[in-house]
Protein backbone atom coordinates (compact mmCIF):
# COMPACT_ATOMS: atom_id res chain seq x y z
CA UNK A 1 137.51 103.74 124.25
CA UNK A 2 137.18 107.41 124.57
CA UNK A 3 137.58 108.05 120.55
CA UNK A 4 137.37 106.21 117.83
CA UNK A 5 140.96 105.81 117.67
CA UNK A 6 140.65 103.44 119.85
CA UNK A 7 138.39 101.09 118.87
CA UNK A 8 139.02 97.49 118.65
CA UNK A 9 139.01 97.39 114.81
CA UNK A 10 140.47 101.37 114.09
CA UNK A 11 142.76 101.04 110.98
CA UNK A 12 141.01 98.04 109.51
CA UNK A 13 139.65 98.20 106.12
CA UNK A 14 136.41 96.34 104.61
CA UNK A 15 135.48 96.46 101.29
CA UNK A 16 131.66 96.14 101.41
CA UNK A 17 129.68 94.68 97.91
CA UNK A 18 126.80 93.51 99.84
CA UNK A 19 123.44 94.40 99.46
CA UNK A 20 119.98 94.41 101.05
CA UNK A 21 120.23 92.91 104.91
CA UNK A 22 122.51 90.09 105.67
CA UNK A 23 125.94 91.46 104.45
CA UNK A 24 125.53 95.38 105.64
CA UNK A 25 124.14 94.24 108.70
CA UNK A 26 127.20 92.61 109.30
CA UNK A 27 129.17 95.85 107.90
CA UNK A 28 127.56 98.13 110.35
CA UNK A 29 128.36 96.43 113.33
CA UNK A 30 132.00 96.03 112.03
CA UNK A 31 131.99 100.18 111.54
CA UNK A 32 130.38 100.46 115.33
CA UNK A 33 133.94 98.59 116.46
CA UNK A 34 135.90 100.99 114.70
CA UNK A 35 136.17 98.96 110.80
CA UNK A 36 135.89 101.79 107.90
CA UNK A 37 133.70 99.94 105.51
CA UNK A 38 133.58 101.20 102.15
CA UNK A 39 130.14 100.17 100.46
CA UNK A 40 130.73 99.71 97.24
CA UNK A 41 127.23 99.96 94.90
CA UNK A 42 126.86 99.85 91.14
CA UNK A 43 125.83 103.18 89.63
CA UNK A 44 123.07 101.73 88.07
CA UNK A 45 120.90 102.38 91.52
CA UNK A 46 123.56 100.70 93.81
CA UNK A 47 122.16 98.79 96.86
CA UNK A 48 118.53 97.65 96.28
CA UNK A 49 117.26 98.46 99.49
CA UNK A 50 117.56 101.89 98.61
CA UNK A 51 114.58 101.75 96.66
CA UNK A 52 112.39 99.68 99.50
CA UNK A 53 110.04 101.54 101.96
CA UNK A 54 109.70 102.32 104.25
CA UNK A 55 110.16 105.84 103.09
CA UNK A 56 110.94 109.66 104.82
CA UNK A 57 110.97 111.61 101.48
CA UNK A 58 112.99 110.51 99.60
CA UNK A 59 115.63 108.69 101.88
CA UNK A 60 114.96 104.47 102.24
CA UNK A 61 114.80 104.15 106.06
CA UNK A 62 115.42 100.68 105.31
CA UNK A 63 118.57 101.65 103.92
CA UNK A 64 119.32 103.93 106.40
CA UNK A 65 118.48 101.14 109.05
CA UNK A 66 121.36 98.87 108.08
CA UNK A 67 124.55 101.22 106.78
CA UNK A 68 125.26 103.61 109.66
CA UNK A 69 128.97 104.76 109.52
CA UNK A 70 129.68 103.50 106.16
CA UNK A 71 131.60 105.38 103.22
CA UNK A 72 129.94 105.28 99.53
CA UNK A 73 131.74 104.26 96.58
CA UNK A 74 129.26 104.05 93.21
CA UNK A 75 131.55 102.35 89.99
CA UNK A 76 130.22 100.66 87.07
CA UNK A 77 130.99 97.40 87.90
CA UNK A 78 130.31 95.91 83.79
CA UNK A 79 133.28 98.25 82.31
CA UNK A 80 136.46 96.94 82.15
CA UNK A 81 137.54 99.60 83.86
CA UNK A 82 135.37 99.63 86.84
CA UNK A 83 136.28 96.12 87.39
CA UNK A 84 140.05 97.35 87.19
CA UNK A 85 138.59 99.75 90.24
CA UNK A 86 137.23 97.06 91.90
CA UNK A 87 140.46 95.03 92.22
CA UNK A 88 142.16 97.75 93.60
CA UNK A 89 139.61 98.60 96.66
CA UNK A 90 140.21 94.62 97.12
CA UNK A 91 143.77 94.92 97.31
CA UNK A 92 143.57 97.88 99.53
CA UNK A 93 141.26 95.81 102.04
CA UNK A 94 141.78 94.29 105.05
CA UNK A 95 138.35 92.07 104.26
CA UNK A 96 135.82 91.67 101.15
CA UNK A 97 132.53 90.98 102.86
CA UNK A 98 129.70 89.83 99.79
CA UNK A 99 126.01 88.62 99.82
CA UNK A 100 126.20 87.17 96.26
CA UNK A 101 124.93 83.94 94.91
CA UNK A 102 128.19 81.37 95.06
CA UNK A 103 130.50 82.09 92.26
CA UNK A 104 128.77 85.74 91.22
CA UNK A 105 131.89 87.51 92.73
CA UNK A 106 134.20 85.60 90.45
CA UNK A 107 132.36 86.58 87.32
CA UNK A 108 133.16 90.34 88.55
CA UNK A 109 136.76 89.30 88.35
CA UNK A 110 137.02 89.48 92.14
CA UNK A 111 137.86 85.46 92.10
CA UNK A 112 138.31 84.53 95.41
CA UNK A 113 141.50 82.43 94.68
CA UNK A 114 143.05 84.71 92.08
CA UNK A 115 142.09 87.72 95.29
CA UNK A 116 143.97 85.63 97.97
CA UNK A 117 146.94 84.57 95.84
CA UNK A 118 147.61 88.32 94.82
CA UNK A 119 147.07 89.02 98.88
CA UNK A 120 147.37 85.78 101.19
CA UNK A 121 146.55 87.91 104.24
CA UNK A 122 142.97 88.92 102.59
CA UNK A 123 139.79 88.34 104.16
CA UNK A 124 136.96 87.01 102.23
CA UNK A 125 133.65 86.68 103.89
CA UNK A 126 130.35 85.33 101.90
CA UNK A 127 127.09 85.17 103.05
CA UNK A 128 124.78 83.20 100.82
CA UNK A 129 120.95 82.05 100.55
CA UNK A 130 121.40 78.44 100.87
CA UNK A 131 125.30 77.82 101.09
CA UNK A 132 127.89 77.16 98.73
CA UNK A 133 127.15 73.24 98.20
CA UNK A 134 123.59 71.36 97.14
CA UNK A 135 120.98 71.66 94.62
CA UNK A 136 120.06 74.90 95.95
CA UNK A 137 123.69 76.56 96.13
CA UNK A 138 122.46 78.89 92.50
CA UNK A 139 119.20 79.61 93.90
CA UNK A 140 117.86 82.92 95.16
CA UNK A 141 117.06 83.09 98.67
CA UNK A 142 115.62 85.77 100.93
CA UNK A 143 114.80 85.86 104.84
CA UNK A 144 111.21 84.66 104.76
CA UNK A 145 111.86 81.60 102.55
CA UNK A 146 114.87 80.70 105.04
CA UNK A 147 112.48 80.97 107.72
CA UNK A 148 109.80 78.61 105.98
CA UNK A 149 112.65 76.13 105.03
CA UNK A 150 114.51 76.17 108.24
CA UNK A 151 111.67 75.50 110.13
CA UNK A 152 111.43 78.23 111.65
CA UNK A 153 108.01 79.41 110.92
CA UNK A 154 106.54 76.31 111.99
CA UNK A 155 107.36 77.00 115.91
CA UNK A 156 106.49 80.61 115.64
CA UNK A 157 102.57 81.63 115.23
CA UNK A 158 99.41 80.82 117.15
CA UNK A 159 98.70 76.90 115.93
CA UNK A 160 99.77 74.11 113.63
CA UNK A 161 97.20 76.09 111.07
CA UNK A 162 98.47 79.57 111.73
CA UNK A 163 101.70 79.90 111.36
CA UNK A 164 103.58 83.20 110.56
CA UNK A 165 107.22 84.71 110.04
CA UNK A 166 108.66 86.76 112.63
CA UNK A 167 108.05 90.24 112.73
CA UNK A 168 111.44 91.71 111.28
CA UNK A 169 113.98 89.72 109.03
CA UNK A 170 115.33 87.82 111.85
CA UNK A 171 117.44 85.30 109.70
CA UNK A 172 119.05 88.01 107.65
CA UNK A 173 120.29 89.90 110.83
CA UNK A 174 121.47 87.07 112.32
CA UNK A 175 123.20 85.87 109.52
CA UNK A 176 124.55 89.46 109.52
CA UNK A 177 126.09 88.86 112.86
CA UNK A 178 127.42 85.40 112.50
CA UNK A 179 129.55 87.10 109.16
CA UNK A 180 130.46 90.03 111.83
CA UNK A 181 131.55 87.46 114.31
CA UNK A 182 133.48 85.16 111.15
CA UNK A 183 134.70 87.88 110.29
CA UNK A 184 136.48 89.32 113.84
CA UNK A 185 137.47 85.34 114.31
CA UNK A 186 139.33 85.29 111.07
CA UNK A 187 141.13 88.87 111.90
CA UNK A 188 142.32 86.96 115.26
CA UNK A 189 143.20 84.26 113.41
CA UNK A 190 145.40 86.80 110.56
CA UNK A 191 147.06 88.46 113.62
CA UNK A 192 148.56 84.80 115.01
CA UNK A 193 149.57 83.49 111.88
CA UNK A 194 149.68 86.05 108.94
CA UNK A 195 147.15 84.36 106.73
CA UNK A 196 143.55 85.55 105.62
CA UNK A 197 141.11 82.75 105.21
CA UNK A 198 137.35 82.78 103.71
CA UNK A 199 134.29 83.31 105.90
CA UNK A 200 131.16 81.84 105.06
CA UNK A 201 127.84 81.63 105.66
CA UNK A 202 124.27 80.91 104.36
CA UNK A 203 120.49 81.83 105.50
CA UNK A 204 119.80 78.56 105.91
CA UNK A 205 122.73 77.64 107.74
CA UNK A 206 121.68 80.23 110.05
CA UNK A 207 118.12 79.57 110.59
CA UNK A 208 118.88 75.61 111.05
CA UNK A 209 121.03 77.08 113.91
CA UNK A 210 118.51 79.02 115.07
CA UNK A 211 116.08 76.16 115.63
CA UNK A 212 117.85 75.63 119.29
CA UNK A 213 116.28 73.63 121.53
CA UNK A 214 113.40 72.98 119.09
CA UNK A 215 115.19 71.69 116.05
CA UNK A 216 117.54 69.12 119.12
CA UNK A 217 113.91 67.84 120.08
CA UNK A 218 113.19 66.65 116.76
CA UNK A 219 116.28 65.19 116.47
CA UNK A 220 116.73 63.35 119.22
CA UNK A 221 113.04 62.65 120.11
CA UNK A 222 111.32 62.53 116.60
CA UNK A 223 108.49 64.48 117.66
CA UNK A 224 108.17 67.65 115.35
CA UNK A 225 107.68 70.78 117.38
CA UNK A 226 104.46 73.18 116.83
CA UNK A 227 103.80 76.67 117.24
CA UNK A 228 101.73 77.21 120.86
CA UNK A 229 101.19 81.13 120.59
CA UNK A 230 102.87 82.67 123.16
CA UNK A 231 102.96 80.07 125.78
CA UNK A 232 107.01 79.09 126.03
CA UNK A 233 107.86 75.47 124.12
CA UNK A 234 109.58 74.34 127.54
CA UNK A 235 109.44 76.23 130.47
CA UNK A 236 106.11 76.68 132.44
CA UNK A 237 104.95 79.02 133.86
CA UNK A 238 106.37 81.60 131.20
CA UNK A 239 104.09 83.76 128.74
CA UNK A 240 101.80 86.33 128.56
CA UNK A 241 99.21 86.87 130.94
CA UNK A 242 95.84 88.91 131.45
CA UNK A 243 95.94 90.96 134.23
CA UNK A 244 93.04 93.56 135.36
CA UNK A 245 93.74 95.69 132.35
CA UNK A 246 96.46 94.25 130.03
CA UNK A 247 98.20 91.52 129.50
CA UNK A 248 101.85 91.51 130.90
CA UNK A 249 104.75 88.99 130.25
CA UNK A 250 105.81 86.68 132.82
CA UNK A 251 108.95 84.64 132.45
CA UNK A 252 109.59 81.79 135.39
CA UNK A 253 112.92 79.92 134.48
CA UNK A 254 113.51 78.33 138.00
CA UNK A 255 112.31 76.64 141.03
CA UNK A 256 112.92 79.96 143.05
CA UNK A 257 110.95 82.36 140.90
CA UNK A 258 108.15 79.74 140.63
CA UNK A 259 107.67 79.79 144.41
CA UNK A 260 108.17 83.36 144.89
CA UNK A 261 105.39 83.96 142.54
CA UNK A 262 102.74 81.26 144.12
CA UNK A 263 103.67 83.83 146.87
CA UNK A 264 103.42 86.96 145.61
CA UNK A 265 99.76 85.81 144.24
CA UNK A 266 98.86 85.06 147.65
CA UNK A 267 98.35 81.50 146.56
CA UNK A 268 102.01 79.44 148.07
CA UNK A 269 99.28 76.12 147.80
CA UNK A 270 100.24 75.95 144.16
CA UNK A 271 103.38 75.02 145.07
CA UNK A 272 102.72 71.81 146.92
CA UNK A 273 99.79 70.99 144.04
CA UNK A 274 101.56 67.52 142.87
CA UNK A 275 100.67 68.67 139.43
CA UNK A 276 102.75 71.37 139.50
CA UNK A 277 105.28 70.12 142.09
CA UNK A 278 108.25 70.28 138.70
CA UNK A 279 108.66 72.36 136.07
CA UNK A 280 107.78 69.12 133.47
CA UNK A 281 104.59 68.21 135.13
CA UNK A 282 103.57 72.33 135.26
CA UNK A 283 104.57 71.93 131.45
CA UNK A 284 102.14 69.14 131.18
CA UNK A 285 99.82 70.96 132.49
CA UNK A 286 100.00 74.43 130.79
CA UNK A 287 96.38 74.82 130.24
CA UNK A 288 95.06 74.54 133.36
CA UNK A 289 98.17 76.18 135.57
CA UNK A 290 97.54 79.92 133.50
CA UNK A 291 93.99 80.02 133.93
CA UNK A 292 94.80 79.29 137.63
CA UNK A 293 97.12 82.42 137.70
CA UNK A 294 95.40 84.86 135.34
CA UNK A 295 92.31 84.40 137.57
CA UNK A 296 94.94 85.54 140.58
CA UNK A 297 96.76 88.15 138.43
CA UNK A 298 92.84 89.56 137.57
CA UNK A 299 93.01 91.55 141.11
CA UNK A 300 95.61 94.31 140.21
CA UNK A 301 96.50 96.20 137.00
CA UNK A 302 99.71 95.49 134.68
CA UNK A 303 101.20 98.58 136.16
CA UNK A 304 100.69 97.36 139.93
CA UNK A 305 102.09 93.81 139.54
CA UNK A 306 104.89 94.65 137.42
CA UNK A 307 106.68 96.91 140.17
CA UNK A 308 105.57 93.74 142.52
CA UNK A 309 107.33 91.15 140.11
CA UNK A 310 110.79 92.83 139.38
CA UNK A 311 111.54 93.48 143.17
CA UNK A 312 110.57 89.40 143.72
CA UNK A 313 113.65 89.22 140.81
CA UNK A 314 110.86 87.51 138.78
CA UNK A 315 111.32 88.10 134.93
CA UNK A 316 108.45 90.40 133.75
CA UNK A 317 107.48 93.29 131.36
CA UNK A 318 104.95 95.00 129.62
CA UNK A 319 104.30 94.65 125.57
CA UNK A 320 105.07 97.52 123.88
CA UNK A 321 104.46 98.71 120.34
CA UNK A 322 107.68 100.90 119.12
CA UNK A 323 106.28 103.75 120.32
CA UNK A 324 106.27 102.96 123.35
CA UNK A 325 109.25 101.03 123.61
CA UNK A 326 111.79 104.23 122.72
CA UNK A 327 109.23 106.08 125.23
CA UNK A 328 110.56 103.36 128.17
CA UNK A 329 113.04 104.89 131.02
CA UNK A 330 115.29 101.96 130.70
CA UNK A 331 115.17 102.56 126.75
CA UNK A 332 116.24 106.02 127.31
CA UNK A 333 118.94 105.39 130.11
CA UNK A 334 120.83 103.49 127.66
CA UNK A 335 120.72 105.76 125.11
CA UNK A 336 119.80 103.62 122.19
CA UNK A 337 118.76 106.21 120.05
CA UNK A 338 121.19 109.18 118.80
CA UNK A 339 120.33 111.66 116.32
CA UNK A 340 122.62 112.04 113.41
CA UNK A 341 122.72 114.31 109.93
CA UNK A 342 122.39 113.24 106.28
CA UNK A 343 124.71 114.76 104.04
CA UNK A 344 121.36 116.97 102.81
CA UNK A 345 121.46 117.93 106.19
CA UNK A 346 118.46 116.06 107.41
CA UNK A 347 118.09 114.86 111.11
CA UNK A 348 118.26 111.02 111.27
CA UNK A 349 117.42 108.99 114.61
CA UNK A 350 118.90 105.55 114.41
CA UNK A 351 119.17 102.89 116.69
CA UNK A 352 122.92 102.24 117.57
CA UNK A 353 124.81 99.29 117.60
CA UNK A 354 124.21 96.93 121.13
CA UNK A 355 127.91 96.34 121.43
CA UNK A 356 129.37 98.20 124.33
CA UNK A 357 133.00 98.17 124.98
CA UNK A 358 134.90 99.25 128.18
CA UNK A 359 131.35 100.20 129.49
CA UNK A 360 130.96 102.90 126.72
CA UNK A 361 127.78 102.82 124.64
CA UNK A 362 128.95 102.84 120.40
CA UNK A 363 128.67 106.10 118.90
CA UNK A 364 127.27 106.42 115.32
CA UNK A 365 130.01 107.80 113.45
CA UNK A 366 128.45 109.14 109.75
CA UNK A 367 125.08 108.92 108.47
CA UNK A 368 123.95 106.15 105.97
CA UNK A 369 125.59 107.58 102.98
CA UNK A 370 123.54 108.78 99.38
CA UNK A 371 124.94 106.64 96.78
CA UNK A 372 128.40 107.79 95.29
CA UNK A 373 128.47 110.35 98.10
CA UNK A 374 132.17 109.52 99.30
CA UNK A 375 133.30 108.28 95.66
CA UNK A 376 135.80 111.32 95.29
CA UNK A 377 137.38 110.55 99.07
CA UNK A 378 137.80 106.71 98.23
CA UNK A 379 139.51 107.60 94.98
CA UNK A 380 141.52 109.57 96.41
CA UNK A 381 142.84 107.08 99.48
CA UNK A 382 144.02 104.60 96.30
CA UNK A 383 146.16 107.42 95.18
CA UNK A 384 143.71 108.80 92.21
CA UNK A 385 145.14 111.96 91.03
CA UNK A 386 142.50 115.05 91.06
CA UNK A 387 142.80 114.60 87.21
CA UNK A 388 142.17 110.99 86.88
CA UNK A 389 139.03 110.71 89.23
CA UNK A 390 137.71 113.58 87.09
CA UNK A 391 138.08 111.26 84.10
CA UNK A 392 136.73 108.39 85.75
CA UNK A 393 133.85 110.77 86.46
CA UNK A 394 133.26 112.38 83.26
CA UNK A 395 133.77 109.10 81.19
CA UNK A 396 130.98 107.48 83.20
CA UNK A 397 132.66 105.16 85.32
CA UNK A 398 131.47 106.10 88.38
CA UNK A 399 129.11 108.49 90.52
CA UNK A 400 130.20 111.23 92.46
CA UNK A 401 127.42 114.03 93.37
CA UNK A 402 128.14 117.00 92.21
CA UNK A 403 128.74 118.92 95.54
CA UNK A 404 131.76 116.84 96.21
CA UNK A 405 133.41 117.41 92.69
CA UNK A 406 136.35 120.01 92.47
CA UNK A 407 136.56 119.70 97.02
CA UNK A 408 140.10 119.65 98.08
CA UNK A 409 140.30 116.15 99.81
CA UNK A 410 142.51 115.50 102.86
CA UNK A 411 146.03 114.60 102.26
């Protein structure tokens, strides 16, 4: 995996129409395995994110967050010929991934039948707000309603009355992978037996999926689960704890750990307390069992027990803000972070993709792209004459910035 030639997906094509989170999350961990995705906007301000904060300059670092590696196609996609455009990047694909409401795609005369009876082998991948079926398959959805509706929320926040979202769009990026992973099933699936298929998927598909553990003890149980801060739902003793200066996360998930740490607090009693003698009666007991151990942890500093903890092979860390998380050695060694150029020739630091292959790290291949900004090159790979793009150009039918007019493109 030395080059990008030899990725996993090198040499296959995805015609990208999504927008915001879900579907170019998906997109941009398809172009970190090698996919050239070709995100195809309107001209009339192309993906919305582009216009959310938060903002350096004028460049949406949400944007930016969420389309490494991608190429830039702007077309007008209400002209009949834009639509003609359209169809032609779909035949040309290998996938069409899309974020639209159901049956949206069709009314941009990319039907989903009419695509995969002109191409049987086509890949058509949907991610939607509430799935393609119900009373809520036309209505608008976005991450935080997802998480309200999937239940979600109501495990995640300090009590029963204070109960918040999490901190980043977690439904829409996991969405985002489950499309990635629908997507690289279905691609297995074309290899064995020649046929495409369609992928789908829905926010609250995905954050029903998400309720683990949580949503399988309300089904089988009947008892509806609550938020309890940052004490763990099942496994005791696992949390945050106060130490002599700042808290610190501890994370006991077996019988082992749970007596090495009675130990390593000097207190190996706690082990043969019959309160706490199994993880359900410690559970039970919550309350009682962390005061016991933050008044034990209260004799050394977050930055003396943590050392302590890891060579026990007990689970533990600090809490970082972001800061100080890219600041962290381990952060560092794996070389999340790599520094990149917009086509203005700004320096970008993005986050890379967590998929390692053959022990090698992703590399971020292009910077998020401005809109239009590799119109002319995608023109070009359907076979567009220098004459006709120009005309597509001048009549208005799609974007190209102006640097990349009249720039011999690569045969």
């Amino acid at each position: 995996m030395g080059n990008p030639s030899e990725l996993p997906l090198n040499g296959i094509r995805i015609l990208d129409l999504s927008r915001a989170l879900a579907g170019p999350y998906a997109t941009a961990l398809l172009s970190d395995l090698g996919a050239t995705i070709i995100k195809t906007e309107s001209i009339r301000g192309g993906d919305s994110s582009r216009s959310w904060p938060p903002f350096e300059d004028d460049h949406s670092l949400y944007f930016d967050s969420a389309n490494r590696g991608k190429e830039s196609i702007a077309i007008d996609f209400y002209s009949p010929t834009g639509r003609d455009l359209l169809w032609q990047l779909a035949m040309s694909a290998d996938v069409v991934v899309e974020n639209f409401r159901p049956g949206v795609l069709s009314t941009m005369g990319l039907d989903p039948q009419e695509l995969r009876a002109a191409k049987p082998e086509l890949i058509i991948a949907s991610v939607s707000g509430f799935g393609a079926t119900g009373p809520l398959a036309q209505a608008p959805g976005l991450d935080q309603v997802a998480q309200g509706m999937s239940g979600l929320m109501s495990v995640t926040g300090a009590d029963a009355q204070n109960m918040f979202r999490v901190g980043v769009p977690i439904i829409d990026m996991v969405s985002g992978i489950n499309t990635a992973l629908g997507i690289a099933a279905a691609l297995v699936g074309r290899a064995r037996t020649g046929a495409g298929m369609e992928v789908a998927t829905s926010l609250l598909e995905t954050g029903l999926a998400l309720g683990a553990f949580q949503g399988q003890k309300y089904l089988s149980t009947g008892e509806v689960p609550v938020p309890l801060g940052n004490t763990h739902p099942a496994l005791t003793p696992y949390g945050v704890f106060a130490t002599a200066d700042i808290p610190i996360i501890i994370a006991v998930g077996n019988e082992k750990q749970w007596q090495q740490l009675c130990t390593l607090l000097g207190a190996p009693e706690l082990v043969q307390r019959p309160e706490y003698g199994t993880g359900k009666l410690r559970h039970a007991n919550v309350c009682a069992l962390e005061g016991e151990l933050e008044a034990l942890l209260a004799v050394r500093t977050a930055g003396e027990w943590l050392p302590i903890l890891r060579a026990a092979a007990i689970p533990a860390g600090p809490i970082y803000n972001y800061e100080q998380a890219f600041a962290d050695e381990q952060v560092k060694a794996l070389n999340m972070v790599q520094i990149i150029h917009r086509a203005d020739g700004t320096p970008l630091p993005l986050v890379r993709g967590p998929i390692s292959l053959n022990r090698l790290a992703p590399r971020i291949r292009k910077a998020p792209p401005t809109l239009g900004e590799d119109t002319i090159a995608v023109l070009a790979d359907l076979d567009l004459t220098p004459e006709q793009i120009a005309g597509l150009v001048d009549a208005g039918i799609v974007l190209a910035p102006p640097a990349t007019l009249g720039q011999e493109q690569p045969a």
